[in-house]
Protein backbone atom coordinates (compact mmCIF):
# COMPACT_ATOMS: atom_id res chain seq x y z
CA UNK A 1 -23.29 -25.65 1.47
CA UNK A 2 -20.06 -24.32 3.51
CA UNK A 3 -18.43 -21.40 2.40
CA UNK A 4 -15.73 -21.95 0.36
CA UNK A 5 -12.26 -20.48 0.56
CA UNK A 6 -8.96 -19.32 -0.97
CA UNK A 7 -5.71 -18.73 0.68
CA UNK A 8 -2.85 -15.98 -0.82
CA UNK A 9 1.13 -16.41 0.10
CA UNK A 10 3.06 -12.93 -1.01
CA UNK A 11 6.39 -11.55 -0.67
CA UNK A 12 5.91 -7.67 -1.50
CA UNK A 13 3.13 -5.45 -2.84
CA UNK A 14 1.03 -8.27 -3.68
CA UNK A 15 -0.99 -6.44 -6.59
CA UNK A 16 -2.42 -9.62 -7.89
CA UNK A 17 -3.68 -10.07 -4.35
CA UNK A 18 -5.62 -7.45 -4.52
CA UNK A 19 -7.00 -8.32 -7.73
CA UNK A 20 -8.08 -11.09 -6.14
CA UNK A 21 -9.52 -9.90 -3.21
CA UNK A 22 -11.27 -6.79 -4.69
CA UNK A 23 -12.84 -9.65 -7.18
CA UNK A 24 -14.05 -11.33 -4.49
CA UNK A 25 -15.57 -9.02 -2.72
CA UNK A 26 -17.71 -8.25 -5.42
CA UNK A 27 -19.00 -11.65 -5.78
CA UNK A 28 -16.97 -12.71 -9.06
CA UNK A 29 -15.52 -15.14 -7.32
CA UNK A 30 -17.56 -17.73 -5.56
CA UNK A 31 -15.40 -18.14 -2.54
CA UNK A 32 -13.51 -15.65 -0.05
CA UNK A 33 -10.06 -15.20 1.06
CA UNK A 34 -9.98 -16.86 4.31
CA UNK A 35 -5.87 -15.43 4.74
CA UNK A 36 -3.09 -13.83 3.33
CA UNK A 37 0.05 -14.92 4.52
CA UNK A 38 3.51 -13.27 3.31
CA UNK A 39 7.45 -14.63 4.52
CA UNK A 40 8.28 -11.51 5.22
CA UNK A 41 6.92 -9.33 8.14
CA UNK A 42 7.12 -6.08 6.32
CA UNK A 43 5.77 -6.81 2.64
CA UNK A 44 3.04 -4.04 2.06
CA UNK A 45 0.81 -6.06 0.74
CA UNK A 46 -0.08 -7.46 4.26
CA UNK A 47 -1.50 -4.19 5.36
CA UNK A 48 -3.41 -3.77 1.67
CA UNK A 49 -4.94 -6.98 2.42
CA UNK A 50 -5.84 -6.08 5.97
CA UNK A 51 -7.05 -2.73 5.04
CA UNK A 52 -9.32 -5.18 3.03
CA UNK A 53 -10.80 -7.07 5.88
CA UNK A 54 -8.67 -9.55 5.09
CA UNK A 55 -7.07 -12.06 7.45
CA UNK A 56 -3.29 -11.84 7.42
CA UNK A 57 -0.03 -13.76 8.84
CA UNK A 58 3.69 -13.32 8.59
CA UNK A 59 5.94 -16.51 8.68
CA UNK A 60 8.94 -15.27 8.43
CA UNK A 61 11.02 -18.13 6.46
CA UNK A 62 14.49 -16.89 8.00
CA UNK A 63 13.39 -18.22 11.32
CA UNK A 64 13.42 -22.02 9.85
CA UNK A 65 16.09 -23.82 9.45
CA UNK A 66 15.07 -25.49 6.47
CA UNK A 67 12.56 -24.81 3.23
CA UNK A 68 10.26 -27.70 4.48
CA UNK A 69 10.21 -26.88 8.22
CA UNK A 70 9.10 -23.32 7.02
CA UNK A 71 6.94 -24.70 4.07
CA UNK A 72 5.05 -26.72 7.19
CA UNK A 73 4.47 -24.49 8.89
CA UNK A 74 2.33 -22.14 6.02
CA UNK A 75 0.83 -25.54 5.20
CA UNK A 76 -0.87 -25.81 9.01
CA UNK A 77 -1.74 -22.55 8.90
CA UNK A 78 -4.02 -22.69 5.65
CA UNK A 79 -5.42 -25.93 6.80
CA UNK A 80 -6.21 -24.09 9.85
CA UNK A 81 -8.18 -21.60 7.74
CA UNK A 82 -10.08 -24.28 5.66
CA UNK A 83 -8.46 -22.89 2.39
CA UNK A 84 -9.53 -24.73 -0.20
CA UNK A 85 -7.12 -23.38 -3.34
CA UNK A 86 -3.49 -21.60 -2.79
CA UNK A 87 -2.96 -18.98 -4.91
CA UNK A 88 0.60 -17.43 -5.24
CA UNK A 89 0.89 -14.12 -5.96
CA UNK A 90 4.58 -12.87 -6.44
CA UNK A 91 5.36 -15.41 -3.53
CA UNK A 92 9.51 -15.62 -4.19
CA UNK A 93 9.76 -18.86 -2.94
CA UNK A 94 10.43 -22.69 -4.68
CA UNK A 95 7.65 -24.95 -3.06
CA UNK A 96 9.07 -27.92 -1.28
CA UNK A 97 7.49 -31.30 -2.35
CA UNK A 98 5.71 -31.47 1.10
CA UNK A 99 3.41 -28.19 0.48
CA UNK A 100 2.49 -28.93 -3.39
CA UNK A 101 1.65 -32.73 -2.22
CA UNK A 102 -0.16 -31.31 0.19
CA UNK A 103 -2.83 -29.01 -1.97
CA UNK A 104 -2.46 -31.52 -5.27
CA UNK A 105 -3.66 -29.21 -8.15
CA UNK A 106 -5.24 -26.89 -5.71
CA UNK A 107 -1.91 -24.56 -6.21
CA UNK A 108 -2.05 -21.95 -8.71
CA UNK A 109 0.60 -19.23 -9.76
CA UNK A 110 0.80 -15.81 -12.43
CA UNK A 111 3.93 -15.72 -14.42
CA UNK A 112 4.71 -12.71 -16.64
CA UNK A 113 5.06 -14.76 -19.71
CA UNK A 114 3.61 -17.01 -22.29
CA UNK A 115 4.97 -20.60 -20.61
CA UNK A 116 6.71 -22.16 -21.21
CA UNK A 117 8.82 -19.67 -23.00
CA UNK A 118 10.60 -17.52 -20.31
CA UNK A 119 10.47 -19.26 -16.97
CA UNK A 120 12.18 -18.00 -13.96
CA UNK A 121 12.93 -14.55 -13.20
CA UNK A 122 13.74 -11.55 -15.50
CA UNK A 123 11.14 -12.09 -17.67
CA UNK A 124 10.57 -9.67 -19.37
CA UNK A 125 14.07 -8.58 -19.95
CA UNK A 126 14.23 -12.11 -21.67
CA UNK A 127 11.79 -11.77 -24.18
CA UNK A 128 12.84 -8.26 -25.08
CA UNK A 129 16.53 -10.30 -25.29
CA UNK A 130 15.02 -12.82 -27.81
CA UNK A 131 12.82 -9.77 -30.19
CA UNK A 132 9.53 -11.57 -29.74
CA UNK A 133 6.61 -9.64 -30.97
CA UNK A 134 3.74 -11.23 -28.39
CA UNK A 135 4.19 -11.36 -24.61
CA UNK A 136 1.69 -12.12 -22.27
CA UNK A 137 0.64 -13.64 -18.68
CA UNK A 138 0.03 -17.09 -17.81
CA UNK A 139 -2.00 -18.99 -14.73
CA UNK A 140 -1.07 -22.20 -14.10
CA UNK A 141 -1.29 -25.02 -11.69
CA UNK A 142 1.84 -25.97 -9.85
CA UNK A 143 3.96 -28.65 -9.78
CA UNK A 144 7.41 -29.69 -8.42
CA UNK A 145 9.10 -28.08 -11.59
CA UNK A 146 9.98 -24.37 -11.74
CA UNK A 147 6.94 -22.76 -14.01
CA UNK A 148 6.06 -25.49 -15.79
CA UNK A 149 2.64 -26.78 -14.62
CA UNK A 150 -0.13 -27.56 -16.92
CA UNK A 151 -1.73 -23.76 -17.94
CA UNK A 152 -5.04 -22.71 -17.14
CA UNK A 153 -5.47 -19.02 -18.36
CA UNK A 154 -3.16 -17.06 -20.94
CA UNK A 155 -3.05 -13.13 -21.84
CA UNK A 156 -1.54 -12.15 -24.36
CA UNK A 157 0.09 -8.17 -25.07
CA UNK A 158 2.07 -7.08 -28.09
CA UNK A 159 5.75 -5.67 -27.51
CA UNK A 160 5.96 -2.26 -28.81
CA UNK A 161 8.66 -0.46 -30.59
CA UNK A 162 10.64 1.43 -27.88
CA UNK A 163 9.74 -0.83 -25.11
CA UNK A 164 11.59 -1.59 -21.66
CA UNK A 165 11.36 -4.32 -19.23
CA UNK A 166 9.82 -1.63 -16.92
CA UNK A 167 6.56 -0.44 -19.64
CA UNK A 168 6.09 -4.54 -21.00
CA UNK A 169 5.67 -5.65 -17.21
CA UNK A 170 3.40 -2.60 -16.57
CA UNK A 171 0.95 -3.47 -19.56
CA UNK A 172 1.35 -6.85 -18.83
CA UNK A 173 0.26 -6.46 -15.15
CA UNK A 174 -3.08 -5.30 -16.61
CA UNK A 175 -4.16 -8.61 -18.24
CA UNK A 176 -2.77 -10.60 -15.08
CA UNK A 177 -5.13 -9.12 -12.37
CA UNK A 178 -8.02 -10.28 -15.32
CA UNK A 179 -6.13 -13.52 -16.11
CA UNK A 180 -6.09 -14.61 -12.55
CA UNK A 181 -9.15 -13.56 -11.91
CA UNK A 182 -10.75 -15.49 -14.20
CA UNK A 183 -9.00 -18.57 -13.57
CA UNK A 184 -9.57 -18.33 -9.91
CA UNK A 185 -13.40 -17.97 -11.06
CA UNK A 186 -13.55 -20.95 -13.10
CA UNK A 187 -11.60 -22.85 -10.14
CA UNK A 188 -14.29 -22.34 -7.58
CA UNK A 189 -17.09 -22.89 -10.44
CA UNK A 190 -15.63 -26.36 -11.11
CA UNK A 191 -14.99 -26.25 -14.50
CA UNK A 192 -11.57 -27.18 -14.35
CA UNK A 193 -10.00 -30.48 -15.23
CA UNK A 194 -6.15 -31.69 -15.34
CA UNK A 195 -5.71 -34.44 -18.04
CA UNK A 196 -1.71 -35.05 -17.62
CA UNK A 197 -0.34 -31.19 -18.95
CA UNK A 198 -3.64 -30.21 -20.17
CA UNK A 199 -5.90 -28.09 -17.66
CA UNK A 200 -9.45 -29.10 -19.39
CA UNK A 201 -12.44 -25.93 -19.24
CA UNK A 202 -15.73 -26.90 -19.07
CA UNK A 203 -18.22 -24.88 -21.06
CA UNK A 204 -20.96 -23.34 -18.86
């Protein structure tokens, strides 16, 4: 049986890339990260990955003229590394139509909230805004609307009494290194099934 694989797009530190990676490298996930690619040439998660033995590639987005001719161009090059799965971690760019019909629920994201309440960006700061008592992380599949594929994995962490937007995302970061992780896992042990908005877990 081939090796399987798993690309990674970021845009800065990429800590849920690392997650990733580190999990993979100790074998609880069942495939290895064949690249990382960031669109822009200086995020530091490029030279985390590397420092990894990870595979990594800058396409710099401002040197396309449009989202698709630069969304092309990151689709050839994980084709050209036989990734299997596209996981986005803190990528800060919309998918064109043309890269999500190209990996068709083999695209998965983190979002720092319990989707579909808070989409977008400011998270945190939102549900502080709106005095809920539960936050959390979700992993879901993509689609062509903004965070609001069907869900695969959800963490959830109470909001404390004094908190910021700075101490909920830091407590929240926790559970999304294990969130993805685990959904990640589950991808490459094919236990995963979309049924219209409902991501479907088989028991083991």
């Amino acid at each position: 049986m081939s090796e399987r694989r798993f690309g990674i797009l970021i845009s800065g530190r990429g800590s849920n890339m690392v997650a990733l990676v580190e999990a993979a490298l100790r074998g609880e996930i069942a495939a290895r990260p064949a690249v990382v690619i960031s669109n822009r040439p200086k995020a530091p998660g490029l030279e985390l990955a590397a420092g990894r033995g990870v595979e990594t590639l800058a396409i710099n987005h401002r040197d396309y003229e449009s989202r698709e001719q630069f969304d092309r161009a990151v689709v050839a090059a994980l084709e050209e590394h036989g990734v299997e799965l596209v996981c986005l971690a803190g990528f800060m760019r919309l998918l064109s139509p043309f890269f999500i019909r190209a990996f068709p629920d083999r695209i998965i994201n983190i979002h720092p909230s319990l989707l579909p309440a808070f989409p977008g960006l400011d998270v945190q700061q939102q549900a502080l805004d709106h005095g809920v008592k539960v936050s959390g992380c979700t992993v879901h599949f993509v689609d062509e609307d903004l965070d609001a594929g069907p869900i695969i994995v959800q963490r959830t962490v109470p909001v404390l009494e004094g908190d910021d937007a700075d101490s909920l995302a830091a407590r929240i970061l926790v559970e999304e290194h294990q969130a993805y992780t685990e959904a990640v896992r589950l991808f490459f042990e094919d236990r995963l099934t979309v049924e219209g908005r409902v991501v479907r877990i088989r028991q083991e």
